[in-house]
Every structure is written in C-alpha cells, then in structure tokens.
C-alpha atoms as a PDB file:
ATOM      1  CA  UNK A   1      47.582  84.462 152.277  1.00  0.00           C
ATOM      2  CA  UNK A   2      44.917  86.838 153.111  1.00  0.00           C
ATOM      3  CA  UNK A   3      43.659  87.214 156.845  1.00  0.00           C
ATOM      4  CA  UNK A   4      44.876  84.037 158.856  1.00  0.00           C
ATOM      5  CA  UNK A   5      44.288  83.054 162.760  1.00  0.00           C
ATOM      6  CA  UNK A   6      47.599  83.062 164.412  1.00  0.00           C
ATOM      7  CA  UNK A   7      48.204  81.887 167.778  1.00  0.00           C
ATOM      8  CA  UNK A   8      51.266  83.035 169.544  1.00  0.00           C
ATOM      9  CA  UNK A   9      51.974  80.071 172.386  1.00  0.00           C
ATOM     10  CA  UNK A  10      53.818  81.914 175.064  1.00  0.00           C
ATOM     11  CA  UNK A  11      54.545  84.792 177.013  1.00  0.00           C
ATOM     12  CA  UNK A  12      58.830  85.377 176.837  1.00  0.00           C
ATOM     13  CA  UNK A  13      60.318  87.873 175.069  1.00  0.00           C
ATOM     14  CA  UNK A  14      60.344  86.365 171.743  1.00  0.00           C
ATOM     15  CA  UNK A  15      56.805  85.199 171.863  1.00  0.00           C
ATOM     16  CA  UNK A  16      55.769  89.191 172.585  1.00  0.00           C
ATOM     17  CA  UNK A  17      58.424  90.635 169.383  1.00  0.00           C
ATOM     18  CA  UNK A  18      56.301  88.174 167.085  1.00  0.00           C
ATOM     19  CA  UNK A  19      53.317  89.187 168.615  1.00  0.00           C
ATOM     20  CA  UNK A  20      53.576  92.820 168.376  1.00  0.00           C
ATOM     21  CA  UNK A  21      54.868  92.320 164.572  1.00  0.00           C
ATOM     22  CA  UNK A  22      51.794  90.292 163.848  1.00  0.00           C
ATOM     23  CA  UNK A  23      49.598  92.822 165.276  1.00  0.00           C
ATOM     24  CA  UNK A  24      51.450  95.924 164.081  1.00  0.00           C
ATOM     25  CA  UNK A  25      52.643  94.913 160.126  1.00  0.00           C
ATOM     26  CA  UNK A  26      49.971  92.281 159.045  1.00  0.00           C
ATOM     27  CA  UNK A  27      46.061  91.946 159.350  1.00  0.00           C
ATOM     28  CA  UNK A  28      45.853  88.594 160.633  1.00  0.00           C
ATOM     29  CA  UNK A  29      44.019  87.859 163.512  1.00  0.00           C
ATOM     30  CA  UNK A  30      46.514  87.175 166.629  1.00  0.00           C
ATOM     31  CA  UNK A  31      45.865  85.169 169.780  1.00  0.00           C
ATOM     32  CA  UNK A  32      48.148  84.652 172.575  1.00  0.00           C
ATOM     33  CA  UNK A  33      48.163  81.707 174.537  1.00  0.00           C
ATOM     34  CA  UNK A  34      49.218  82.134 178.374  1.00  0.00           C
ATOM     35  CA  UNK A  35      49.296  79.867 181.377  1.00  0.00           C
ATOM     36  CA  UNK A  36      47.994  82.648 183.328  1.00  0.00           C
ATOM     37  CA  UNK A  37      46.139  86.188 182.509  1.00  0.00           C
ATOM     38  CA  UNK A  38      47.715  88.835 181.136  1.00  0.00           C
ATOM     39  CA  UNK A  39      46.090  91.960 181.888  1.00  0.00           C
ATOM     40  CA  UNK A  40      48.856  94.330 180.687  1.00  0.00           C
ATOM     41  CA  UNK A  41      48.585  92.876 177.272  1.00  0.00           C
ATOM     42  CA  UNK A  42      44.977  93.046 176.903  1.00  0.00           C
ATOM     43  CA  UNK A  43      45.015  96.645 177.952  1.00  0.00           C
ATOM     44  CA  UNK A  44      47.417  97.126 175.329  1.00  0.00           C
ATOM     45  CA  UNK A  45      44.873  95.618 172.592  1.00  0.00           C
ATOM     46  CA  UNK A  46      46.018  92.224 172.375  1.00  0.00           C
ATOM     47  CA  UNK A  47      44.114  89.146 172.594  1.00  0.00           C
ATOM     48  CA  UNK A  48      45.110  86.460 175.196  1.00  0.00           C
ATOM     49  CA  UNK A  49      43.412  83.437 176.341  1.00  0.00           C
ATOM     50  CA  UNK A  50      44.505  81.652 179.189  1.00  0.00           C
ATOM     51  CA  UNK A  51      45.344  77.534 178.732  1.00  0.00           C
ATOM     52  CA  UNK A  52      46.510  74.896 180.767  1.00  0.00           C
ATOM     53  CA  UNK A  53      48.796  72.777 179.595  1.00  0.00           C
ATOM     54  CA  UNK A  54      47.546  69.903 181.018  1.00  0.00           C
ATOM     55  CA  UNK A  55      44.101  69.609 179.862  1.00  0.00           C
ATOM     56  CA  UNK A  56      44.089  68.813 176.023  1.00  0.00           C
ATOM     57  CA  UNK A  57      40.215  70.049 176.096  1.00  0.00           C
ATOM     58  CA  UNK A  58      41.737  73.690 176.868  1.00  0.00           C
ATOM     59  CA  UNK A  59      43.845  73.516 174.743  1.00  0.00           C
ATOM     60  CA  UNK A  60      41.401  72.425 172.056  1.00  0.00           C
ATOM     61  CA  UNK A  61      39.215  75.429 172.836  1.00  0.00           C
ATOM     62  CA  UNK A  62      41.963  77.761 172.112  1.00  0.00           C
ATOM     63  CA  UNK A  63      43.067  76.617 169.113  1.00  0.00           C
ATOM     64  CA  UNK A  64      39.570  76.338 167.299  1.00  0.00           C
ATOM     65  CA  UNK A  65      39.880  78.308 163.666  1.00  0.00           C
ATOM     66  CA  UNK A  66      43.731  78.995 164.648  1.00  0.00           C
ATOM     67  CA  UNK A  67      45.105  78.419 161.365  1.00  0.00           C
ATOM     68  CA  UNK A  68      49.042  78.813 162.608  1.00  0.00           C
ATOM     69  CA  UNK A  69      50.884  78.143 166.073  1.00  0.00           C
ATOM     70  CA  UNK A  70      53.706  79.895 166.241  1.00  0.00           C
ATOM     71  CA  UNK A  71      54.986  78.040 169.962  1.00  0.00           C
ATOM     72  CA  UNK A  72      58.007  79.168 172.369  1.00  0.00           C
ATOM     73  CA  UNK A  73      56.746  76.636 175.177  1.00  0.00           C
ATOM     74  CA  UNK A  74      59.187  73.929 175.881  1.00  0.00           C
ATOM     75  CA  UNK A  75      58.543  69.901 177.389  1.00  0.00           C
ATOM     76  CA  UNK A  76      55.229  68.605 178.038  1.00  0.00           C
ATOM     77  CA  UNK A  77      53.647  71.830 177.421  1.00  0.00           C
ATOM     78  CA  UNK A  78      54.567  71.708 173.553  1.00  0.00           C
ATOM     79  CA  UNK A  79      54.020  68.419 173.062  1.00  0.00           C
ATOM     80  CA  UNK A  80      50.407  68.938 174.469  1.00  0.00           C
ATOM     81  CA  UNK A  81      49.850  72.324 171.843  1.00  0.00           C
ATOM     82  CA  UNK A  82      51.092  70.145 169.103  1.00  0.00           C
ATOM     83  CA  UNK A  83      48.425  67.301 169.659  1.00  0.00           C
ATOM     84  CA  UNK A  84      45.804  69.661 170.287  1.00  0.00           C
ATOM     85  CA  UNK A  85      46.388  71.699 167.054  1.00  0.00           C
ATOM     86  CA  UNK A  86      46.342  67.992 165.350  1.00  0.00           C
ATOM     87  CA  UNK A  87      43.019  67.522 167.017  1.00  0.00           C
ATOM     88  CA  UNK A  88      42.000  71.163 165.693  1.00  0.00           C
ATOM     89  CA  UNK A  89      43.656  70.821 162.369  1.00  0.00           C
ATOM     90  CA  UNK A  90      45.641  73.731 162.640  1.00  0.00           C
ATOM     91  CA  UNK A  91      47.048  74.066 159.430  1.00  0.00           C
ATOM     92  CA  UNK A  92      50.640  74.689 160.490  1.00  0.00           C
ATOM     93  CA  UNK A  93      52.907  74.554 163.641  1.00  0.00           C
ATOM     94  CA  UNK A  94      56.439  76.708 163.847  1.00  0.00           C
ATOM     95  CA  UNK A  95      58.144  74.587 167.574  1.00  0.00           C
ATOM     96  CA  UNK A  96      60.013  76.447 169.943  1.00  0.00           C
ATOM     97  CA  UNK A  97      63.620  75.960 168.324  1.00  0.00           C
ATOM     98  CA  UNK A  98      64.668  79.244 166.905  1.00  0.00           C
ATOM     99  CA  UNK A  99      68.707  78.202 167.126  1.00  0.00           C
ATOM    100  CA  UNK A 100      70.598  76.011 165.056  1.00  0.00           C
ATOM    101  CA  UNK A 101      70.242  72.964 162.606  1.00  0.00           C
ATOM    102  CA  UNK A 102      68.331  70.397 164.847  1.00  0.00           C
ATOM    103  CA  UNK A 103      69.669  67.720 162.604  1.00  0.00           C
ATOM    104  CA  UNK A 104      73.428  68.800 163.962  1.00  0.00           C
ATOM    105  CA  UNK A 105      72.214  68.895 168.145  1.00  0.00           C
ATOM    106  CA  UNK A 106      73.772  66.159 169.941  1.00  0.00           C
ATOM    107  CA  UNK A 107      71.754  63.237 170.892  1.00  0.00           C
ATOM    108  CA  UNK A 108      70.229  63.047 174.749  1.00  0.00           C
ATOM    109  CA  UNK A 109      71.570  66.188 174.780  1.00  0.00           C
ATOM    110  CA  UNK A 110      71.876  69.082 177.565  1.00  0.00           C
ATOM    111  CA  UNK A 111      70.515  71.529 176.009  1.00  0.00           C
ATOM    112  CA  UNK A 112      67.492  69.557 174.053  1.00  0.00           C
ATOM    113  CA  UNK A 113      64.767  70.685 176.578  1.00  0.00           C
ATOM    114  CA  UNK A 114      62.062  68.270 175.068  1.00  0.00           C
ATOM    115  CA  UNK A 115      62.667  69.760 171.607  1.00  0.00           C
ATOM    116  CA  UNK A 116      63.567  66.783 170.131  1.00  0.00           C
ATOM    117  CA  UNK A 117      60.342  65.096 171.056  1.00  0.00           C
ATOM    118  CA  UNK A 118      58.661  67.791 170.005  1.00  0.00           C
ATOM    119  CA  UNK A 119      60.423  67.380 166.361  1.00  0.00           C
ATOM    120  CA  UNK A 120      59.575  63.506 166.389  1.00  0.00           C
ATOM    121  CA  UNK A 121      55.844  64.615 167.115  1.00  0.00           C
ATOM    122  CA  UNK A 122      55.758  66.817 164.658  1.00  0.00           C
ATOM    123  CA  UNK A 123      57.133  64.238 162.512  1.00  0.00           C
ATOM    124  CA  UNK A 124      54.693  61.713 163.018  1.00  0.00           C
ATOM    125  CA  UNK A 125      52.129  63.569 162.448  1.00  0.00           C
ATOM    126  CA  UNK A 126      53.631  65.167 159.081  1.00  0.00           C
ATOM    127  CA  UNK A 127      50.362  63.736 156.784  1.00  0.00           C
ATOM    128  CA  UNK A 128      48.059  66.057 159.144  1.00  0.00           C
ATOM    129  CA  UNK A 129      50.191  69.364 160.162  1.00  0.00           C
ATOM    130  CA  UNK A 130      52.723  71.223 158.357  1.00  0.00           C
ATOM    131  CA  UNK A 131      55.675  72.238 160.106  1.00  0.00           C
ATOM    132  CA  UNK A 132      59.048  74.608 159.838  1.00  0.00           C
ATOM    133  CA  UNK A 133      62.003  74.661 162.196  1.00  0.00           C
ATOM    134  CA  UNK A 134      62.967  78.638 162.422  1.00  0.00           C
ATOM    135  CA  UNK A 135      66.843  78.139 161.879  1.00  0.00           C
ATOM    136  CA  UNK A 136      68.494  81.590 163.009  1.00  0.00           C
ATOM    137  CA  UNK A 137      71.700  80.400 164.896  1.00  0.00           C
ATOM    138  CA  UNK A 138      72.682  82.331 167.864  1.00  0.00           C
ATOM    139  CA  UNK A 139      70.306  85.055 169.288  1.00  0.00           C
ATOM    140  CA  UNK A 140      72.672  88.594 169.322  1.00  0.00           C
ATOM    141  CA  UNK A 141      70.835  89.189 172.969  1.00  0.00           C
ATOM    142  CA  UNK A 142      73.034  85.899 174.427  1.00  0.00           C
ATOM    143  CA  UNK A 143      75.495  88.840 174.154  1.00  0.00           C
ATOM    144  CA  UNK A 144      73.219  91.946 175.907  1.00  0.00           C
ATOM    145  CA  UNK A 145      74.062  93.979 178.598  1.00  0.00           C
ATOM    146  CA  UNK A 146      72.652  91.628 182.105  1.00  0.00           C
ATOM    147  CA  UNK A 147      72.372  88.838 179.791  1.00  0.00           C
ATOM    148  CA  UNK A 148      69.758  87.193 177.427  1.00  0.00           C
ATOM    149  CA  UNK A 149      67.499  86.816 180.235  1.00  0.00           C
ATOM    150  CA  UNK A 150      67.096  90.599 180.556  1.00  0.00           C
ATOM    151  CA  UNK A 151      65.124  90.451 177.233  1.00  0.00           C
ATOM    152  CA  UNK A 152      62.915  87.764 178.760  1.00  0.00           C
ATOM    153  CA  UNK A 153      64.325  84.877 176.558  1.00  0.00           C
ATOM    154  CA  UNK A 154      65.982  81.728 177.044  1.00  0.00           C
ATOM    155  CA  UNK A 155      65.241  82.072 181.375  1.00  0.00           C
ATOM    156  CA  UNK A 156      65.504  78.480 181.124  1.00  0.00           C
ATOM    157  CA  UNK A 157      68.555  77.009 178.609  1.00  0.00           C
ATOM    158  CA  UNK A 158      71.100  77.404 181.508  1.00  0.00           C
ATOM    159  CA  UNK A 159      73.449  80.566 179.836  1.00  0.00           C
ATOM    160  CA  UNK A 160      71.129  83.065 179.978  1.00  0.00           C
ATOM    161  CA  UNK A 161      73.254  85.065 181.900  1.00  0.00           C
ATOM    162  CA  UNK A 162      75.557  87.704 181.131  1.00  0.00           C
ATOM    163  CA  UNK A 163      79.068  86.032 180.187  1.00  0.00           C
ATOM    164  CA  UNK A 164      77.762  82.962 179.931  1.00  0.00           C
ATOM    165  CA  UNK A 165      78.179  82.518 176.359  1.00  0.00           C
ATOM    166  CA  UNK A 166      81.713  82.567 174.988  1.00  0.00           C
ATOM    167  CA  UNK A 167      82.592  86.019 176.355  1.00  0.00           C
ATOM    168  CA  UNK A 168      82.100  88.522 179.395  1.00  0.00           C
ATOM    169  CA  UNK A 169      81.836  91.757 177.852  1.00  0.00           C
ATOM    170  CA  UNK A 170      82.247  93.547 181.170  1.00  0.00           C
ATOM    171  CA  UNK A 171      84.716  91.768 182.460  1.00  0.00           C
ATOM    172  CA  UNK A 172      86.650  91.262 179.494  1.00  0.00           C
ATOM    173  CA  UNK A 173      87.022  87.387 179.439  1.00  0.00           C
ATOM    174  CA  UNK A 174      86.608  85.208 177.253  1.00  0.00           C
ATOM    175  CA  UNK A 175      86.105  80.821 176.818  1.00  0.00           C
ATOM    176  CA  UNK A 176      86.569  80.992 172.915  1.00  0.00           C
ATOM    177  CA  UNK A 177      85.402  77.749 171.004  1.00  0.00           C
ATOM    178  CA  UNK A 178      87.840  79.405 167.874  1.00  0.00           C
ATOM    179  CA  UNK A 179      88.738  76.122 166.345  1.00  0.00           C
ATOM    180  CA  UNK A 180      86.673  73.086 164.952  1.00  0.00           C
ATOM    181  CA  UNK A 181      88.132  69.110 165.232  1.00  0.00           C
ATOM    182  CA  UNK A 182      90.381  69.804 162.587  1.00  0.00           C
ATOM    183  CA  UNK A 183      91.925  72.654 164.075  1.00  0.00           C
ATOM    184  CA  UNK A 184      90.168  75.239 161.008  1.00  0.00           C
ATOM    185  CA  UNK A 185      88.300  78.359 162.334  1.00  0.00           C
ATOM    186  CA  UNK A 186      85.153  77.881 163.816  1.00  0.00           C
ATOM    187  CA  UNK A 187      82.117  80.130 162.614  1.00  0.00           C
ATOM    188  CA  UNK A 188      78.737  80.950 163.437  1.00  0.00           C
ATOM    189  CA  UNK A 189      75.543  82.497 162.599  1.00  0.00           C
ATOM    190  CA  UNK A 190      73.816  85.214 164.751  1.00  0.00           C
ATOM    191  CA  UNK A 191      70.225  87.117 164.445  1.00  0.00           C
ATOM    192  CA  UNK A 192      68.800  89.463 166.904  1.00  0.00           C
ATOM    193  CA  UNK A 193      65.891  88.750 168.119  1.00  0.00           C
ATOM    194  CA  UNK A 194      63.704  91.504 166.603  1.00  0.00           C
ATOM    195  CA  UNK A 195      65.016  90.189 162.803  1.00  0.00           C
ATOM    196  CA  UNK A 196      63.965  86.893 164.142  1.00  0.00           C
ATOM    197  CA  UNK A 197      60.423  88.189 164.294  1.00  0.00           C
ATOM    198  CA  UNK A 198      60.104  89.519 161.336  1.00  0.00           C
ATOM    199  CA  UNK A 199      61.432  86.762 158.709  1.00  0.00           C
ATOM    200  CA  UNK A 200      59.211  84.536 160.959  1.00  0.00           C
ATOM    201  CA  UNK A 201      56.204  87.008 160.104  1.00  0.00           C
ATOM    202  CA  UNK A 202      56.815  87.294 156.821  1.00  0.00           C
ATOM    203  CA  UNK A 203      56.855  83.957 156.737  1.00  0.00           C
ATOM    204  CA  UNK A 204      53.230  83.718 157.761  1.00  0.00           C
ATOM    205  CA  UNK A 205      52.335  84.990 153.709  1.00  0.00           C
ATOM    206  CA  UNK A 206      53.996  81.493 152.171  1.00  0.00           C
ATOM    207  CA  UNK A 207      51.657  79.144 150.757  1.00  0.00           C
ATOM    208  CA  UNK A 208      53.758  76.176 152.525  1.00  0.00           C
ATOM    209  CA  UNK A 209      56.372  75.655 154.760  1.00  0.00           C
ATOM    210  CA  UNK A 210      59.474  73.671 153.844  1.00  0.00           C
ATOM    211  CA  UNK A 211      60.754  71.649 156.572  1.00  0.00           C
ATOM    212  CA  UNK A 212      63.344  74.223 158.115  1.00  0.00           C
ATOM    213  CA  UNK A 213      63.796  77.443 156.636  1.00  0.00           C
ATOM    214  CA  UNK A 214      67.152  79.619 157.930  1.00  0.00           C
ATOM    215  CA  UNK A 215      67.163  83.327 158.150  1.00  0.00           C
ATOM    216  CA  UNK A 216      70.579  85.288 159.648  1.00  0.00           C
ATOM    217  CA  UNK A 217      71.555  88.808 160.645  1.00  0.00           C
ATOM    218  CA  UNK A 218      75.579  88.127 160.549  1.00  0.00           C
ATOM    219  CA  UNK A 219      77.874  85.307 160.007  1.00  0.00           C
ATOM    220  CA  UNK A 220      81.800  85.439 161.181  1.00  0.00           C
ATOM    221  CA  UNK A 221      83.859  83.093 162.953  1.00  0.00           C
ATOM    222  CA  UNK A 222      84.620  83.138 166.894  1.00  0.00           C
ATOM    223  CA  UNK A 223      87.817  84.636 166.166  1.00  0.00           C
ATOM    224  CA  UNK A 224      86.487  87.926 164.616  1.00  0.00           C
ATOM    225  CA  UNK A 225      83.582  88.123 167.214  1.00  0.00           C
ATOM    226  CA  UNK A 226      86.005  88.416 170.137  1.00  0.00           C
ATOM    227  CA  UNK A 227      87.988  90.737 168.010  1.00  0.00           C
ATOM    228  CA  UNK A 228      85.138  92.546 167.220  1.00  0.00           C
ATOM    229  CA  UNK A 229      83.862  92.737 170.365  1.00  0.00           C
ATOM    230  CA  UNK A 230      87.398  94.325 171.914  1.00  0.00           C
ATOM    231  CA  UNK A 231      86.622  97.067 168.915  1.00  0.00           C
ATOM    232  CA  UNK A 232      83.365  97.815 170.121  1.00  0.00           C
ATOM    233  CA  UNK A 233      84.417  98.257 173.939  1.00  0.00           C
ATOM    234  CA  UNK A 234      87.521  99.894 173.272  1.00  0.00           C
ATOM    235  CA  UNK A 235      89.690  97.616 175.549  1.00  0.00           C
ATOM    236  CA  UNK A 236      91.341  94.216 175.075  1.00  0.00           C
ATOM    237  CA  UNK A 237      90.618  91.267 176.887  1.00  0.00           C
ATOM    238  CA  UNK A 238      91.748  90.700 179.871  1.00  0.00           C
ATOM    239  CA  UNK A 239      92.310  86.706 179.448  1.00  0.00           C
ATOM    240  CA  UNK A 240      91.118  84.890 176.543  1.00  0.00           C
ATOM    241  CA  UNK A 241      91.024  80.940 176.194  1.00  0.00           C
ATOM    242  CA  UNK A 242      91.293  79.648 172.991  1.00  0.00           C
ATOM    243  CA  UNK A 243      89.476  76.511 172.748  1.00  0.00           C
ATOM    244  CA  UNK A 244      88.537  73.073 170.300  1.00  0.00           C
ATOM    245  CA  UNK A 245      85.935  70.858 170.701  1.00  0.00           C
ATOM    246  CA  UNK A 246      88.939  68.245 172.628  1.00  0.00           C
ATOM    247  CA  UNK A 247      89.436  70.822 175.008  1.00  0.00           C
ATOM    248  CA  UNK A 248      86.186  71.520 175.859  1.00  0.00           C
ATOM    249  CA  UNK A 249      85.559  67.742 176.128  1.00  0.00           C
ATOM    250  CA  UNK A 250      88.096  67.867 178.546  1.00  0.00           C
ATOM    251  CA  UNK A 251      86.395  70.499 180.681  1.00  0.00           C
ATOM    252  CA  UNK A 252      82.927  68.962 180.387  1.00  0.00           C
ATOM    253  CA  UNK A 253      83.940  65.706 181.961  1.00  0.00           C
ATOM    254  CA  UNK A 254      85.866  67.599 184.993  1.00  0.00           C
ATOM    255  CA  UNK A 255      82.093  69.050 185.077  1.00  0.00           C
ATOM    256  CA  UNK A 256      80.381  65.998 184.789  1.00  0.00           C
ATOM    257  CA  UNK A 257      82.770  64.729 188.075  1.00  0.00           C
ATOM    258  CA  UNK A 258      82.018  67.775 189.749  1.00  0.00           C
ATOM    259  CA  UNK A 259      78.193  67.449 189.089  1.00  0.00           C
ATOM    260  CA  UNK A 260      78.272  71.469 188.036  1.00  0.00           C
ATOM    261  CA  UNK A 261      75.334  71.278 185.546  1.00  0.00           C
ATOM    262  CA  UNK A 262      74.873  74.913 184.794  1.00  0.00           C
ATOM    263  CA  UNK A 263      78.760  74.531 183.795  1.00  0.00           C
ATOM    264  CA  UNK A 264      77.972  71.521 182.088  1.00  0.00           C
ATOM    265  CA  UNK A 265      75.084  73.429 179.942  1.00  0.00           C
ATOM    266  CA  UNK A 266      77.754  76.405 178.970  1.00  0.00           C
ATOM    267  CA  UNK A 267      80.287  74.366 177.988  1.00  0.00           C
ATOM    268  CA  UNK A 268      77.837  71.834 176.327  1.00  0.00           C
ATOM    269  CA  UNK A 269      76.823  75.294 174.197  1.00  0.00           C
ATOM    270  CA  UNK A 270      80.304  75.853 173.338  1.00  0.00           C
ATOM    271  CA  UNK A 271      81.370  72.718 172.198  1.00  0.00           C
ATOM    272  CA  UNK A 272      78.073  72.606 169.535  1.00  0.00           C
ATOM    273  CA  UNK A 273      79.682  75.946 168.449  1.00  0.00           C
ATOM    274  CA  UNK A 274      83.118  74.598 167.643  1.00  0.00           C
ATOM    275  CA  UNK A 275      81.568  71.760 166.010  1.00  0.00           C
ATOM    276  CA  UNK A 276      79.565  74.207 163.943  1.00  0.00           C
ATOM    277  CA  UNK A 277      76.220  73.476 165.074  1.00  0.00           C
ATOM    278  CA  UNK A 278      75.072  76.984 164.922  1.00  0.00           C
ATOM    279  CA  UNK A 279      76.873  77.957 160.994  1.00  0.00           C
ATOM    280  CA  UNK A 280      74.589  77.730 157.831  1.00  0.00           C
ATOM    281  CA  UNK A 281      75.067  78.836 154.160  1.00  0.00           C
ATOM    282  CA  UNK A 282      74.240  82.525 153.611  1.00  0.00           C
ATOM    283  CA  UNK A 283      72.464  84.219 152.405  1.00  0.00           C
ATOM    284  CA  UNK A 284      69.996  82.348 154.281  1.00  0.00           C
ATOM    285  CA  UNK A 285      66.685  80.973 152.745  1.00  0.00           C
ATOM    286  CA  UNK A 286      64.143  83.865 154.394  1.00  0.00           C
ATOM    287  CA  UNK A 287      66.917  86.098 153.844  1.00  0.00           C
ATOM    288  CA  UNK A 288      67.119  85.328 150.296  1.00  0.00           C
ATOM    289  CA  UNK A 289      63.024  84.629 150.037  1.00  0.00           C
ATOM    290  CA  UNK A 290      62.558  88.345 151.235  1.00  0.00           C
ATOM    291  CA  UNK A 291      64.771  90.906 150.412  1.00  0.00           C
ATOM    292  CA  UNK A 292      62.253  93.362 151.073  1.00  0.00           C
ATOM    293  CA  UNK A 293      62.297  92.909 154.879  1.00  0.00           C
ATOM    294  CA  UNK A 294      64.960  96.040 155.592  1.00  0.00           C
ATOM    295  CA  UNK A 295      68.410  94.436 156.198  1.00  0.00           C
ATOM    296  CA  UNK A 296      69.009  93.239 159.557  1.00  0.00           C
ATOM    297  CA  UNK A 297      70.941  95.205 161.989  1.00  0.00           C
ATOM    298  CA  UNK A 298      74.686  93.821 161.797  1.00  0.00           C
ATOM    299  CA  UNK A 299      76.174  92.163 165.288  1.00  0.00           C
ATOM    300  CA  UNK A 300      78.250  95.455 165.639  1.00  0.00           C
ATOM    301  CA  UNK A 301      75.718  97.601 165.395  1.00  0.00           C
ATOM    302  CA  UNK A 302      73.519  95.858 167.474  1.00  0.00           C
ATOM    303  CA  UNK A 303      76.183  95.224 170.155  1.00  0.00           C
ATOM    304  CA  UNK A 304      77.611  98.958 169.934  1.00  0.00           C
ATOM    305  CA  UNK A 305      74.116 100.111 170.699  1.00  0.00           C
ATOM    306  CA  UNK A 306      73.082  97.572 173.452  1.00  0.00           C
ATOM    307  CA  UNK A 307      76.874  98.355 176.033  1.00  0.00           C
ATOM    308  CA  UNK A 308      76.686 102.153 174.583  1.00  0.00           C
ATOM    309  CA  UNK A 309      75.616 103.261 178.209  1.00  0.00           C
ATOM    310  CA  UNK A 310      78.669 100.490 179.947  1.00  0.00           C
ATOM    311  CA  UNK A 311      81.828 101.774 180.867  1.00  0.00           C
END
C-alpha cells in the first residue's frame, strides 16, 4: 500500500516505538493523537494533534483522511476513537490489546480494562471498519530493570512494577505459575516491545487485516524462564513458589477477602498464564508473513542486556 494516513492514538511508550518506526522505516503520513500538547514531539518532527476524548466532533476532526488507527487508549476513550473513525470511515482500526488471545481472557475480568467492549464495538461495526487484534503474548519489558512502567507502558494494568510479574529479578523471588490444570508445564509467549512495533508496521503494507494476527520474539515454558533467568543473573533464587492455576485460585480468594486489588490483578495475571492464555503456535502469523523483518532479539538477550548494569 503506497502512502497511507496513520494515526497513532496515544502517548505511552508503545504508542511512541510505533510512531518513531512509522516515521523512520515507511513513508506514510503519521499523526499522533494526544489528550494534551506535546511540544517535545513536535520539535522532534512529529505531528500531534491534541483530542478530547469526550467530544466525538474532536475526534472527528482528527481522524479526517486517517486511513489507519493504530490505538493504545483504554475505556471510554477507545470506545469514543472507534466510533469516530466509523463516522470518518477510517479504513482500519488495530485496539489497544497487544497481549494474548482475547478469545482465552476471562470474562468480567480484572485485567479487561474496557477492552472487551472495545472488541464487541469493533465487532458490531465489522461491515464498516476492518479490524486486527495484535496478539504478541507477554511484553519482555514486564521483566525490565524498575519495571514495565519504566518504559512508559502498561502504568495502568496493576503489575507494572518491577517483580510484579512471576519473578523479582533483584530480589531473587519468584510466584511461578509452572503448571497448567492438568499438572503439564505451563508455557508462554513473549515479544519485546520494539519487535512489537515493527511486525505491527509492517503490517501497515497488507491489503487486509485478518481478525487477529500473532507475532512472537520467544516461546518457553515458566519453568525454563526462571531457569533462565538464574543463568542470566548468575545467582539462584532465593525462594521460588511453584504454582497451578488451583493454587493460585486459592490465593486470589484470600485476596478477594482481604480486598488487596493490586494483589488481586497479579495473581489474576498469573493464573491466565498457567491456563495458557498468553501461549500461541509458532512461528507466529507476522512472524511467518515477514521473514524479512531481522529476527527478534531472544528473551535472553534482551534480558542480559536490560540487568547488565544490576548487581
């Protein structure tokens, strides 16, 4: 597809790596939408336009000739940018899921954040809008150095922090979801975030989008990550709990009682893992689709790199 309008809806970290591969790899024409005004990124060459959320006619006005929203707003926000782009017929309209199969996400669950309405939406409006769900599993930056947050993504899941997901590197603990219900090894997939934004650029050049489309930069089970992780750091764990989905259960409820929701939201994370929420076939589609895109940096190399400077 030759030179396209593509709007960027959002700010975070993610929303700024497919931005700047837009801008730097491909000659379409890139907008980013922002709640408020962004003057370091217009200095830097980009162009933003300020919307709010809660006027559909500003909305509108940003979206005119946009030919692709690529969002990483959450709630009412996205659920406004999707009617507006149906209003603007936007062509096509990539929600902010970027994690695992939605079809496998519990229902009214935790960690949903208004993406399932967003999905339904979407759905609805299928005839008029053509839509993808960016399948990538885990982000590798859950696992960074001061946490996922220090890359300006996921501020708002609830395990953004570092050690909130599965293991505390600098600590050297670890909450392990290792087995599934039926006691076999748990695995998952896991992209950084960078690879994430370029399979979703390249995607930009397909004449249509299937429905979801998966893309991965490594696939292993629990078991080897925490193992892997101890080779990386050079020490062992100090305590590791193994885990399945029962015991987790278990855990969650003594939560629930508690009313300890950001423990609620990390265990709630876990116990999709161990139920496999967050594994897909490889190679993955995009993966497969584009060979061309230089392989992905492996977990190991990527975590190796990112505690490199961590005692």
């Amino acid at each position: 597809m030759s030179n396209m309008r593509v709007a960027v809806a959002g700010t975070c970290g993610l929303a700024l790596i497919i931005a700047r591969e837009v801008h730097e790899s491909t000659s379409h024409q890139l907008l980013l939408l922002s709640r408020s005004h962004q003057a370091g990124l217009i200095s830097q060459g980009y162009q933003c336009q300020v919307v709010d959320y809660n006027d559909p006619a500003s909305i509108q006005h940003s979206l005119m000739g946009v030919d692709t929203v690529i969002s990483t707003v959450t709630g009412n926000a996205q659920l406004r940018l999707i009617e507006a782009a149906v209003a603007c017929r936007v062509r096509r309209f990539a929600p902010a899921e970027f994690e695992g199969q939605p079809s496998l996400r519990a229902q009214n669950d935790l960690l949903d954040r208004g993406r399932g309405a967003a999905l339904a939406l979407l759905q609805h409006y299928h005839g008029y809008i053509q839509s993808t769900v960016f399948i990538c599993g885990i982000f590798y930056e859950r696992f960074s150095v001061n946490g996922m947050r220090s890359h300006r993504i996921g501020a708002n899941t609830g395990y953004g922090n570092e050690g909130d997901y599965i293991l505390d590197a600098r600590n050297m603990t670890a909450l392990a979801p290792v087995y599934d219900s039926s006691q076999n090894l748990a695995s998952l997939c896991l992209t950084s975030a960078l690879d994430v934004g370029r399979f979703v650029v390249k995607s930009l050049d397909m004449a249509t989008w299937p429905q979801e489309m998966t893309l991965c930069g490594d696939r292993m089970t629990v078991n080897a990550l925490v193992d892997l992780v101890q080779t990386c750091r050079g020490r062992l764990f100090n305590e590791v709990e193994w885990q399945n989905p029962a015991g987790l259960q278990y855990q969650m409820t003594m939560a629930q009682i508690a009313g300890d929701v950001q423990r609620q939201r990390r265990l709630a994370t876990l116990i999709a893992t161990a139920e496999g929420a967050y594994d897909f076939a490889v190679p993955a589609y995009l993966n497969a689709l584009f060979p061309d895109v230089a392989r992905p940096i492996s977990f190991q190399d990527w975590f190796t790199s990112n505690w490199a400077s961590v005692p």
